[in-house]
Every structure is written in C-alpha cells, then in structure tokens.
C-alpha atoms as a PDB file:
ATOM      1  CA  UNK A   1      42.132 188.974 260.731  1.00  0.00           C
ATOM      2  CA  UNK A   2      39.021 190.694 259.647  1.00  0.00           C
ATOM      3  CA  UNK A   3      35.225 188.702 258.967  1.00  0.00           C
ATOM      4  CA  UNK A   4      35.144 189.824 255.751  1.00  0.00           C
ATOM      5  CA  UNK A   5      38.989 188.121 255.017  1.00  0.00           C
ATOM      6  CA  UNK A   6      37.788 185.004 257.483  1.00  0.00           C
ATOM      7  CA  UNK A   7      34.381 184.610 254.610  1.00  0.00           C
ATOM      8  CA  UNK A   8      36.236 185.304 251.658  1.00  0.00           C
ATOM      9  CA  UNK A   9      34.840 182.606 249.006  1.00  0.00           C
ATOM     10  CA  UNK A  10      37.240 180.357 248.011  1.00  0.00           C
ATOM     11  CA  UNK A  11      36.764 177.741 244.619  1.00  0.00           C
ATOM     12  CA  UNK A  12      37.395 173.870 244.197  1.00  0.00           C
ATOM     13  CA  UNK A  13      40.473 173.937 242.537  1.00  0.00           C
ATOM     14  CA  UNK A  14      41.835 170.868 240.555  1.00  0.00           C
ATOM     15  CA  UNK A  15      45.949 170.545 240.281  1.00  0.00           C
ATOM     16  CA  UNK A  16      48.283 168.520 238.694  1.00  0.00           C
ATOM     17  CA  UNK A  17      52.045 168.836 237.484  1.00  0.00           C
ATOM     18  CA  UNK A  18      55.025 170.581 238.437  1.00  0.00           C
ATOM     19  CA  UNK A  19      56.710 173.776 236.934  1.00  0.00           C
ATOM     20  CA  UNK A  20      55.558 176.821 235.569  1.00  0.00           C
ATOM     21  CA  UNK A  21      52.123 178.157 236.658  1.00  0.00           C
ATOM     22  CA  UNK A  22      49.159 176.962 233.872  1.00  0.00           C
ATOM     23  CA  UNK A  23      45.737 178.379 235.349  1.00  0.00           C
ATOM     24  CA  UNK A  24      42.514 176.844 233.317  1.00  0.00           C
ATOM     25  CA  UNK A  25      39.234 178.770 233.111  1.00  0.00           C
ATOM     26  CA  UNK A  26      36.030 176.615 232.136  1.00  0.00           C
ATOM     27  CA  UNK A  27      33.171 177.497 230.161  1.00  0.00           C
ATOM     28  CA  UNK A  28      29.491 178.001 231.336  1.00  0.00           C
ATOM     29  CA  UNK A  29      27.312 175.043 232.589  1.00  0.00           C
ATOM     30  CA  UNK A  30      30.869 172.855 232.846  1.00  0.00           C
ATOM     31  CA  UNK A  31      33.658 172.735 235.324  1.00  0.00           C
ATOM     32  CA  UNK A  32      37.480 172.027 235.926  1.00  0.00           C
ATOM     33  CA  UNK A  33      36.739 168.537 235.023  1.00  0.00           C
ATOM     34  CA  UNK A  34      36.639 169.712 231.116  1.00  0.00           C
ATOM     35  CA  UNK A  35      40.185 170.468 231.226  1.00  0.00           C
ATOM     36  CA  UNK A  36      41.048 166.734 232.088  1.00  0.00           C
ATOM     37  CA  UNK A  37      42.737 166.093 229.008  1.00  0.00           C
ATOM     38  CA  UNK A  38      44.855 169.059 228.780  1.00  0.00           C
ATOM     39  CA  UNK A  39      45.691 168.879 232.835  1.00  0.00           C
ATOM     40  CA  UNK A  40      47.090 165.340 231.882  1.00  0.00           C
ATOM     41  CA  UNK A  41      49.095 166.540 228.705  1.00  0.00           C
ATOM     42  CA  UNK A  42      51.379 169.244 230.681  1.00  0.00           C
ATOM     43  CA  UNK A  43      51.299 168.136 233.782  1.00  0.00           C
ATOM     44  CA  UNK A  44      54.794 166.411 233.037  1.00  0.00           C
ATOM     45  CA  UNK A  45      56.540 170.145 232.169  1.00  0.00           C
ATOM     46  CA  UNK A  46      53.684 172.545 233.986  1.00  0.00           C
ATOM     47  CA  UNK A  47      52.060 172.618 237.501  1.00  0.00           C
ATOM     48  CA  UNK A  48      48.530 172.940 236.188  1.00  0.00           C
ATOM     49  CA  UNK A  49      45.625 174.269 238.148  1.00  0.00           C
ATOM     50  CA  UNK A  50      41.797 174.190 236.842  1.00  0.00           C
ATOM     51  CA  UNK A  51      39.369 175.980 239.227  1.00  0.00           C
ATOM     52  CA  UNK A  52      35.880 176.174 239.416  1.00  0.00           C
ATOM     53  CA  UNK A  53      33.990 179.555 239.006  1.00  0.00           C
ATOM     54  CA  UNK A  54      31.222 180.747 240.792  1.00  0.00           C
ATOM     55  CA  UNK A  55      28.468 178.045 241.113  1.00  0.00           C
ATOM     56  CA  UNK A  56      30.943 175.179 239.392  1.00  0.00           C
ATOM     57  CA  UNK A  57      31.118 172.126 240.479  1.00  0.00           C
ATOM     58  CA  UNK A  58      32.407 172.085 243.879  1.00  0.00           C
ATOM     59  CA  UNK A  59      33.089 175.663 244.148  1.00  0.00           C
ATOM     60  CA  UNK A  60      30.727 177.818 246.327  1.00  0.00           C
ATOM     61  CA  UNK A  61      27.463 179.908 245.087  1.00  0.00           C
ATOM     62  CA  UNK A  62      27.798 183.529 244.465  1.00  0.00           C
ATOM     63  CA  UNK A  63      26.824 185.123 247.590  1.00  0.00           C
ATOM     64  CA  UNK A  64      25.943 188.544 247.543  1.00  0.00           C
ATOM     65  CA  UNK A  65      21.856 189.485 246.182  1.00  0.00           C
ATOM     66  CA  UNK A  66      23.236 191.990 243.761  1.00  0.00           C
ATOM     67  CA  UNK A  67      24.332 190.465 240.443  1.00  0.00           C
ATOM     68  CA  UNK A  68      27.760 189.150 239.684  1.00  0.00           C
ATOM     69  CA  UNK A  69      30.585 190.653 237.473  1.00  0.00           C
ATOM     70  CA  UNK A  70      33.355 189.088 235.594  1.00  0.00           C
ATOM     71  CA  UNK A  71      35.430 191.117 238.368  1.00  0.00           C
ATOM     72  CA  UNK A  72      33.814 189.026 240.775  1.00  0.00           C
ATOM     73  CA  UNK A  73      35.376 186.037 238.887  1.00  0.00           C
ATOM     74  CA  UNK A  74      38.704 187.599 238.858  1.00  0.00           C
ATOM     75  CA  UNK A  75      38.061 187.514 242.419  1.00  0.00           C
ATOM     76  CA  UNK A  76      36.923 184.323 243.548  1.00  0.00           C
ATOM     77  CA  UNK A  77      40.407 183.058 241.542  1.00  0.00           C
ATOM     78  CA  UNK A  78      42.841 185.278 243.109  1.00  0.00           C
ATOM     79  CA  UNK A  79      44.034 182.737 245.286  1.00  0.00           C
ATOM     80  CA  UNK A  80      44.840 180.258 242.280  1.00  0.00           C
ATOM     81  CA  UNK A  81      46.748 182.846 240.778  1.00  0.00           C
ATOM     82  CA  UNK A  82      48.787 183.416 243.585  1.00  0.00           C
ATOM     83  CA  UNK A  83      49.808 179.707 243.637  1.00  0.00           C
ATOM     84  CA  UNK A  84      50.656 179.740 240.389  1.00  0.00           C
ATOM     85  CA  UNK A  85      53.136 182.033 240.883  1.00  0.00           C
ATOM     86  CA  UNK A  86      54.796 185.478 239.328  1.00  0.00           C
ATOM     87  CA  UNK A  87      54.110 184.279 236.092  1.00  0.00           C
ATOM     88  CA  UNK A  88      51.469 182.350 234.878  1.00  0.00           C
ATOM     89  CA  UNK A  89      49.874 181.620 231.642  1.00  0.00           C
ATOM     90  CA  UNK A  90      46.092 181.508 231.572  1.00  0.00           C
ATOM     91  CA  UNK A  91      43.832 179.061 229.531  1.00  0.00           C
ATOM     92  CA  UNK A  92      39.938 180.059 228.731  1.00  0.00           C
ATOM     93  CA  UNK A  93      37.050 178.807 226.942  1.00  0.00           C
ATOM     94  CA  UNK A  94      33.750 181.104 226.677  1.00  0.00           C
ATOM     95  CA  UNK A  95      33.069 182.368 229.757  1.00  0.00           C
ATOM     96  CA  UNK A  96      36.326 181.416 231.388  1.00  0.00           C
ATOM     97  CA  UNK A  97      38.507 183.179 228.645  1.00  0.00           C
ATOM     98  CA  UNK A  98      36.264 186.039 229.151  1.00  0.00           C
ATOM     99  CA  UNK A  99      37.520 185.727 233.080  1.00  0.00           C
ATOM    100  CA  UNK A 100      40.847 185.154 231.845  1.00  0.00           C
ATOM    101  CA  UNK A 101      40.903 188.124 229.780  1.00  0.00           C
ATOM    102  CA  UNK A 102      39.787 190.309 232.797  1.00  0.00           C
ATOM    103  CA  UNK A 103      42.414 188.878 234.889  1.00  0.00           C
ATOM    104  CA  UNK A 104      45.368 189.779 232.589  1.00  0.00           C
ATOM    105  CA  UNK A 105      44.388 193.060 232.494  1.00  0.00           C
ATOM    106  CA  UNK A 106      43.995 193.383 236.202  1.00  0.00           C
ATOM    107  CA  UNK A 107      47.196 191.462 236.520  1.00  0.00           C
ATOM    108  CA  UNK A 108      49.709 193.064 234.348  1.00  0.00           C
ATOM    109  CA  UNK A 109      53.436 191.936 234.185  1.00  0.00           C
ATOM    110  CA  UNK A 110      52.263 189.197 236.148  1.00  0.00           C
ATOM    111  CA  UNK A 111      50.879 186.888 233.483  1.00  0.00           C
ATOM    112  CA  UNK A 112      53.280 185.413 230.758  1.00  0.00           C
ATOM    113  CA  UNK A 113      50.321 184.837 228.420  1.00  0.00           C
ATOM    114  CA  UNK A 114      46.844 183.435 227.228  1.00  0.00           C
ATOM    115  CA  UNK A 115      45.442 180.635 225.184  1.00  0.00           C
ATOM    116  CA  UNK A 116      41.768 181.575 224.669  1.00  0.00           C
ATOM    117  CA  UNK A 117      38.913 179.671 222.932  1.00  0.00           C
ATOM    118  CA  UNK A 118      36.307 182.395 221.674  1.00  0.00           C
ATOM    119  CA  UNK A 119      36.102 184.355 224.978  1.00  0.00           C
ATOM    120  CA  UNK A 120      32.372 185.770 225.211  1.00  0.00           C
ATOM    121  CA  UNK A 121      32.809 189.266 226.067  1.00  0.00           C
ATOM    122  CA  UNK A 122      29.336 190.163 224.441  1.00  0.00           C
ATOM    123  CA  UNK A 123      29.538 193.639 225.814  1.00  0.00           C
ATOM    124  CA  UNK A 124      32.160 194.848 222.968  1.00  0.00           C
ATOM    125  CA  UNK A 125      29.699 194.111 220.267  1.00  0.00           C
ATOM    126  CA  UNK A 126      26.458 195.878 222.098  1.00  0.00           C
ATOM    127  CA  UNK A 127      29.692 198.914 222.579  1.00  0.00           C
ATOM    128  CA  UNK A 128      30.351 198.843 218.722  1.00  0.00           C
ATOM    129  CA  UNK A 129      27.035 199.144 217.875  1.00  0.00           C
ATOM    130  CA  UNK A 130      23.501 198.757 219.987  1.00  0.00           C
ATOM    131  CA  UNK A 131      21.059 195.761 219.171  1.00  0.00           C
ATOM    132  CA  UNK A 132      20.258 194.374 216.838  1.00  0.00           C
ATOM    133  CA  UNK A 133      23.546 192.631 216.561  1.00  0.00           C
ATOM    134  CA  UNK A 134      25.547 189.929 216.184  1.00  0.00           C
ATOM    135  CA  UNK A 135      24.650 189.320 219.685  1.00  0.00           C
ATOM    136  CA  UNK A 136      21.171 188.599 219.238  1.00  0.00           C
ATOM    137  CA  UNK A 137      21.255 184.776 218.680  1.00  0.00           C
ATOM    138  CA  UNK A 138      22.892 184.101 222.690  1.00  0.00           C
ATOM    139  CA  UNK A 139      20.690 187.248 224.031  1.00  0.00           C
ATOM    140  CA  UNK A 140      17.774 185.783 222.916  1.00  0.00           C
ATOM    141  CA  UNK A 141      18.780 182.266 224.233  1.00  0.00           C
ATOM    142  CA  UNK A 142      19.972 183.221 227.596  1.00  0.00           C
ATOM    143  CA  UNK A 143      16.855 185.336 228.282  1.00  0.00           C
ATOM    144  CA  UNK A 144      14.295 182.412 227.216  1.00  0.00           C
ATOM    145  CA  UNK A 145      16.771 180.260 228.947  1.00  0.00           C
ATOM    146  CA  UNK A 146      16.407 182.653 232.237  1.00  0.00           C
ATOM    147  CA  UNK A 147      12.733 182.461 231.366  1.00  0.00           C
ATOM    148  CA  UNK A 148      12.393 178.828 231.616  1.00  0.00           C
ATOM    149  CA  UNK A 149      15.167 178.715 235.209  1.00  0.00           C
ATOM    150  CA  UNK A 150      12.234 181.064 236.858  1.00  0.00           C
ATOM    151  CA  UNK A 151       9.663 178.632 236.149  1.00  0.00           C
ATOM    152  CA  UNK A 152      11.253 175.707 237.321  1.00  0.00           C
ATOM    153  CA  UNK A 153      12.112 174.239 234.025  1.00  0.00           C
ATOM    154  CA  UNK A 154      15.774 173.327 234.292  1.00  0.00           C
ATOM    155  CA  UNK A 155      15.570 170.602 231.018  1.00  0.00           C
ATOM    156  CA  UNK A 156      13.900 173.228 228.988  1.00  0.00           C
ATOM    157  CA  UNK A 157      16.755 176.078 230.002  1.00  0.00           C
ATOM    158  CA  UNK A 158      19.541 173.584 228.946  1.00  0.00           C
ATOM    159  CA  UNK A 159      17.919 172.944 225.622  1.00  0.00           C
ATOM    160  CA  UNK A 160      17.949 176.678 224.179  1.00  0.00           C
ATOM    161  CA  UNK A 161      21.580 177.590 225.899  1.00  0.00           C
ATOM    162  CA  UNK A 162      22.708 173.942 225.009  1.00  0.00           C
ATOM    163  CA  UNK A 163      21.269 174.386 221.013  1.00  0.00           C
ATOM    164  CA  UNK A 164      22.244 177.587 220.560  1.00  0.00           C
ATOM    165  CA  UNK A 165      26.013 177.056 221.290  1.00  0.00           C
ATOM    166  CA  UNK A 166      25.579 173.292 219.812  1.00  0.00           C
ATOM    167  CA  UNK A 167      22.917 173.587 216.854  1.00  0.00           C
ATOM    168  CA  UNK A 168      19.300 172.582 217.239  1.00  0.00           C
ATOM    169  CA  UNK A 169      18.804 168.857 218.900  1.00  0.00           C
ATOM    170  CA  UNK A 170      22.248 169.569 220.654  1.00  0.00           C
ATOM    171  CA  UNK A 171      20.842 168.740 224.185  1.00  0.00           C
ATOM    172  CA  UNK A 172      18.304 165.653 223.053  1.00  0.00           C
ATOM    173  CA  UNK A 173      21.755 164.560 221.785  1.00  0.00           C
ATOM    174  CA  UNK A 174      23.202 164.545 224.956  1.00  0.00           C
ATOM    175  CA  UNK A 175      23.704 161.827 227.308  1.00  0.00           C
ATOM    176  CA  UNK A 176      21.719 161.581 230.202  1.00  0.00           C
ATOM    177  CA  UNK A 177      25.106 161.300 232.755  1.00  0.00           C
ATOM    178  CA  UNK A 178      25.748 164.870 231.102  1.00  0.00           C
ATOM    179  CA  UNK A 179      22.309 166.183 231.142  1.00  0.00           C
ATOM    180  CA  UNK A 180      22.254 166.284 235.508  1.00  0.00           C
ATOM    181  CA  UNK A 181      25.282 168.658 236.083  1.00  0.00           C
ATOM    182  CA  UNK A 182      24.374 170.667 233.064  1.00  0.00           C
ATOM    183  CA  UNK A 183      20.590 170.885 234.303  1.00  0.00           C
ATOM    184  CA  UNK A 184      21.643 172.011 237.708  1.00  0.00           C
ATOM    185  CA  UNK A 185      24.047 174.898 236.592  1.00  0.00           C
ATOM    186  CA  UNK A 186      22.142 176.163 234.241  1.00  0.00           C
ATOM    187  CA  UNK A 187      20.083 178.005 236.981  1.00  0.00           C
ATOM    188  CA  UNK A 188      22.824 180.873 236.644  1.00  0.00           C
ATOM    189  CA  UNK A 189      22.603 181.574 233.171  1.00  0.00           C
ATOM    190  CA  UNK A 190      20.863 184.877 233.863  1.00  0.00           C
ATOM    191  CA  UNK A 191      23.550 185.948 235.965  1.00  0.00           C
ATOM    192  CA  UNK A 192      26.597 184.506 233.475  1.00  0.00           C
ATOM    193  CA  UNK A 193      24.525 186.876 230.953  1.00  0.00           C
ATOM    194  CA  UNK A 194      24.743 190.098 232.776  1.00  0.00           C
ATOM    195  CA  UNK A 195      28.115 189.312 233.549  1.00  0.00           C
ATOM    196  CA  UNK A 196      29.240 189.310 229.705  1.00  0.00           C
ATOM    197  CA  UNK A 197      26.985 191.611 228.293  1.00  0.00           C
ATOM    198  CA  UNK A 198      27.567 194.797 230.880  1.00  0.00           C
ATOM    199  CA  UNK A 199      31.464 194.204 231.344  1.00  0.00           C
ATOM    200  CA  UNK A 200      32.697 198.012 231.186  1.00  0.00           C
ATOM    201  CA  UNK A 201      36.120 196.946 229.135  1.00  0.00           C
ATOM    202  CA  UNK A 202      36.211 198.490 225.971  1.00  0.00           C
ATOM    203  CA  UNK A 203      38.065 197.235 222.816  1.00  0.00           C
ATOM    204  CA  UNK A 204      40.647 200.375 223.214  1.00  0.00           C
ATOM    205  CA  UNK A 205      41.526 198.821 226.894  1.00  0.00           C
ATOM    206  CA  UNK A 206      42.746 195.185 225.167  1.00  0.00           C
ATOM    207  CA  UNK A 207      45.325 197.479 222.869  1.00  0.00           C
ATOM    208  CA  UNK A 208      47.100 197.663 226.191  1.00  0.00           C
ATOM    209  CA  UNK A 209      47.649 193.911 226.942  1.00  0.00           C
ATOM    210  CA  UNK A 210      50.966 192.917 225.186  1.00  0.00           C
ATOM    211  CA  UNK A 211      51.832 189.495 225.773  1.00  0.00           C
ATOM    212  CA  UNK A 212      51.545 187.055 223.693  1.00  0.00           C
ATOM    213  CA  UNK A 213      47.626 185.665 222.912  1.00  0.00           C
ATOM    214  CA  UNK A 214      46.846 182.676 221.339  1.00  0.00           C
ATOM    215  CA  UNK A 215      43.117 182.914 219.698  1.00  0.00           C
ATOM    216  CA  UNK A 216      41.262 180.271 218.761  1.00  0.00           C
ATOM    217  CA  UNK A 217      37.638 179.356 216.855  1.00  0.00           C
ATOM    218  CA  UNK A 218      35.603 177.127 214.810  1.00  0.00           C
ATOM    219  CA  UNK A 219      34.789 177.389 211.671  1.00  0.00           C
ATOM    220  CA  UNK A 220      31.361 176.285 212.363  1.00  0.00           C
ATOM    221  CA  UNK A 221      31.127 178.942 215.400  1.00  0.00           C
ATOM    222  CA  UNK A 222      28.346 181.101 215.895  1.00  0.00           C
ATOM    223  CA  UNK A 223      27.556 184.680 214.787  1.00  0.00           C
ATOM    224  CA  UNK A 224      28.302 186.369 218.489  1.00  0.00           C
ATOM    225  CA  UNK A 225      31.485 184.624 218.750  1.00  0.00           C
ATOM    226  CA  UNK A 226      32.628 185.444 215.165  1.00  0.00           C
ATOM    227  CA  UNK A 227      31.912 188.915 216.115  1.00  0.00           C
ATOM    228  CA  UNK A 228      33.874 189.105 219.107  1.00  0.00           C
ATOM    229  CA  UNK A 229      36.395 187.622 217.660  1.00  0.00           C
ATOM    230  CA  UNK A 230      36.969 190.134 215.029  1.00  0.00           C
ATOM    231  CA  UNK A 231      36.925 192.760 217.722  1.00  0.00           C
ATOM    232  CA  UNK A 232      39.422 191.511 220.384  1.00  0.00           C
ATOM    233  CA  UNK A 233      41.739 189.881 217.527  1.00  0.00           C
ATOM    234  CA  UNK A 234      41.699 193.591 215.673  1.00  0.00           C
ATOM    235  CA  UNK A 235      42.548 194.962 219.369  1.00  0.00           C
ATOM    236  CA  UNK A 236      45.198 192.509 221.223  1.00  0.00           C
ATOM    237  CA  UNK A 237      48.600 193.597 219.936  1.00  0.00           C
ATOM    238  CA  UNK A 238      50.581 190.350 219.963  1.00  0.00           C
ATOM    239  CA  UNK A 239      47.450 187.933 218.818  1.00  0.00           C
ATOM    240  CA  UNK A 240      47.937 184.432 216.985  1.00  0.00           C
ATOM    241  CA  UNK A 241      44.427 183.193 215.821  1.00  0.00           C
ATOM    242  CA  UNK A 242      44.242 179.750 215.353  1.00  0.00           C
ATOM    243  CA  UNK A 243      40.898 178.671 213.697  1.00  0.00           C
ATOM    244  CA  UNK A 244      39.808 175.228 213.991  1.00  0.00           C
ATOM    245  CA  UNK A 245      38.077 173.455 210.879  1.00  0.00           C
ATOM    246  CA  UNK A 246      34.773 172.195 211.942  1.00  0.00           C
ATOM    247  CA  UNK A 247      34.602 172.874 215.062  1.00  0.00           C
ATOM    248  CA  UNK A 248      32.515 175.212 216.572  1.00  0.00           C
ATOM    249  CA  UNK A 249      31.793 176.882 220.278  1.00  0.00           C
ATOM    250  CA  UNK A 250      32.203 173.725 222.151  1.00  0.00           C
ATOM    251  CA  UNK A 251      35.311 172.604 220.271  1.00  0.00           C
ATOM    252  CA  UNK A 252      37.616 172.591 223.685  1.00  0.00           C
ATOM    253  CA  UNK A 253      34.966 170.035 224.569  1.00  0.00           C
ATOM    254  CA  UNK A 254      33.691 168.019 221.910  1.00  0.00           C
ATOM    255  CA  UNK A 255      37.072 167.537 220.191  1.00  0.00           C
ATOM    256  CA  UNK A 256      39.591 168.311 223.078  1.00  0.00           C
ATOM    257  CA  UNK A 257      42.656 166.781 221.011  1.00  0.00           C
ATOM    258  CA  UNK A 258      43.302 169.215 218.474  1.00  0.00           C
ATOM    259  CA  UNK A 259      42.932 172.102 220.925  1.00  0.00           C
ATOM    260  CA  UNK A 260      44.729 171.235 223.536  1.00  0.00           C
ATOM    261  CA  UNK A 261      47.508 170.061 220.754  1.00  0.00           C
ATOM    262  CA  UNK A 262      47.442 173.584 219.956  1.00  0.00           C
ATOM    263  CA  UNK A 263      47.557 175.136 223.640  1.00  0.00           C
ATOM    264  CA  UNK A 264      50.297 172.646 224.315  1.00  0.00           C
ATOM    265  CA  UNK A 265      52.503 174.262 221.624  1.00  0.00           C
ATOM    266  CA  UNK A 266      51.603 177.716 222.303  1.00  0.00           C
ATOM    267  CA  UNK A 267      52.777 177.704 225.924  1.00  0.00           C
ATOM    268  CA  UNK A 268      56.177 175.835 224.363  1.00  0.00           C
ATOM    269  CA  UNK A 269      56.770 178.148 222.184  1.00  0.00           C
ATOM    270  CA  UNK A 270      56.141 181.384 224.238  1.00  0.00           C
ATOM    271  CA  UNK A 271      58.565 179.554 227.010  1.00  0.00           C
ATOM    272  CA  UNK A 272      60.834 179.030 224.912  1.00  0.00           C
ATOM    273  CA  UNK A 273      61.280 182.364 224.230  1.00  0.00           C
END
C-alpha cells in the first residue's frame, strides 16, 4: 500500500443502531455530538453514523496549505459512507447538508435520499447574480469573523458568526460550557467560507439528483439561507420542504424535537416505499 493511502485522513465517527445506513453531517463550529438526539431516536430501526468534518471535534485538521473544498469533505467521509452501505440516506444541517449535497451528487444510485436543514451552498446565489446579495449578511460576518481569528480574538470571532446565524446577543447568551468548543473551532471559519462560497456546482447540476429530498427551514431564518433555499428547492426534482415555525438557522440545535420528528418520518416514509 501506497504513503499517500497509509496518511489518508480519517474522522471521529460516532455510531449507534442497526439497519439501514443513516449518515449525519453537522453544522459549522459543532460536531457529531449535535445529532445526539436524533442518533438515539433511530437507532432502534437504523445503524446511524455521525462523523466529524474537518477540524470537528475529534476528527483531524485539514492538512494540506492550500484551502479546503466541500470535495475535500466528501472526502474525508468516504469511509463512513462505505460502512453505511449501498444505500444510505444522508442527514445535513448548514455546512454539513452542503457536504451532504456534494456527496449525493458524487455518489449517485448509491444514496436512497436526504434530509437537509438549509444547506449553505452560498456559491449559487453569488452564480445567480454577483454581490450585493442575499449573501451579504454571512459574507460580511465570516470575513470580520476571519478578521478577528487572525488577531487572536477567538471570543470576538464567535460573537459575529454566532449573532449572525442566532440574532444579535446570541453568543453573550450562550453558556460558558458551550462557549470553549465553539471558541476553538471557530478558527476555520475563513476556510468553511471559501468552501461554500466558490463550490463550482451550479443550480442546473441539482436538476440531476432524483431521489427523494426532504428540505427544511425556519421561519425566522436568515436572508442567505432563504435565498438558497429558493434556488436548490426550484432545482431538486423530487423536493419536500418542510418549514419550521419559529425556528430559524440553528433550529436542528436549539429545538432538536420537532426536526428530528420530521427526519424520523421522512426516512419512514421513503423506506417504506
């Protein structure tokens, strides 16, 4: 076997359950732990797996000095989708539906559907029409947010990324067990930028993916996700959108029940046949 096999990254990877394949993607400045609830919920009918990405958790840094791509994500889970075998369904919030997304398309015939919570593929709104945008609000944030990282000031990064996807006084709001882990991942949010906003995919390649999608969103979401959200649910040909009321971004996290509720009856109904 080759070095470059031998190195390949591999991420933490939480599992649960037995039966069909159920592989959960987790939103920026989180981890698998966020999909706790929904893990425990189908692990009696599913075999559930919840890695990390790319600086999560207990999963590895990205390695390379060039910038990372949501291909690169698709990568670093490859194994997890093996194990969940011929025909899994994926599960996404933000950044990991985004991920998800990527690795349906790469992955066709091989995945039996999604369940995504407002994937952030900012580069479809930039393609539909250049700045300014609906994707001003989280360009501006991540990019004072990246500001803050390269000076050192971890607290003050979390508090625009945090606010922005949370409203204003989101991140004084939030406990201090919370504020650590959130702190010390936020040091990538100039690279989980680049990754959404320069993904090549184009609207037109979505009208390919025909399995069944499950879409979901606040009501109290914010302007870029709204906006992507009109795109990808105009493009996916087999699309269910599920909108949540009062809930916004961080639904899948601040209100788990209803959403995983949701997911749970999704992946019933689509096994069901």
């Amino acid at each position: 076997m080759n070095a470059a096999v031998l190195a390949r990254p591999e991420p933490h990877v939480r599992e649960t359950g037995t039966g069909p394949g159920v592989v959960c993607l987790h939103c920026n400045a989180s981890s698998a732990a966020q999909w706790g609830g929904l893990m425990a919920l189908l692990a009696p009918r599913y075999r559930v797996l919840a890695p990390e990405l790319y600086g999560a958790g207990r999963s590895p840094q990205w390695p390379l000095p060039r910038p990372r791509s949501l291909a690169d994500e698709v990568d670093l889970i490859e194994p997890v989708l093996e194990l969940a075998g011929p025909r899994a369904a994926l599960v996404g919030h933000s950044y990991g539906a985004a991920v998800a997304l990527l690795a349906a398309m790469r992955h066709r015939g091989r995945v039996r559907g999604l369940a995504l919570y407002e994937p952030t593929l900012f580069s479809l709104l930039d393609q539909e029409s250049p700045a300014p945008n609906a994707a001003d609000g989280i360009r501006l944030a991540a990019s004072v947010a990246a500001e803050a990282v390269d000076r050192g000031d971890h607290e003050e990064a979390a508090e625009h990324f945090i606010d922005y996807w949370s409203g204003a006084g989101a991140w004084q709001r939030t406990p201090e067990s919370r504020r650590q882990p959130v702190a010390h991942s936020i040091r990538d949010v100039g690279s989980w930028a680049h990754a959404l906003f320069t993904e090549p995919s184009t609207a037109q390649s979505f009208r390919s993916l025909d399995i069944p999608v499950l879409y979901m969103t606040g009501t109290e979401t914010t302007a870029s996700a709204r906006g992507v959200a009109r795109i990808l649910t105009d493009a996916l040909p087999n699309v269910r959108i599920r909108r949540f009321q009062g809930l916004g971004h961080m639904g899948p996290v601040q209100d788990p029940g209803p959403v995983n509720d949701a997911i749970e009856r999704f992946l019933f109904d689509i096994d069901a046949g």
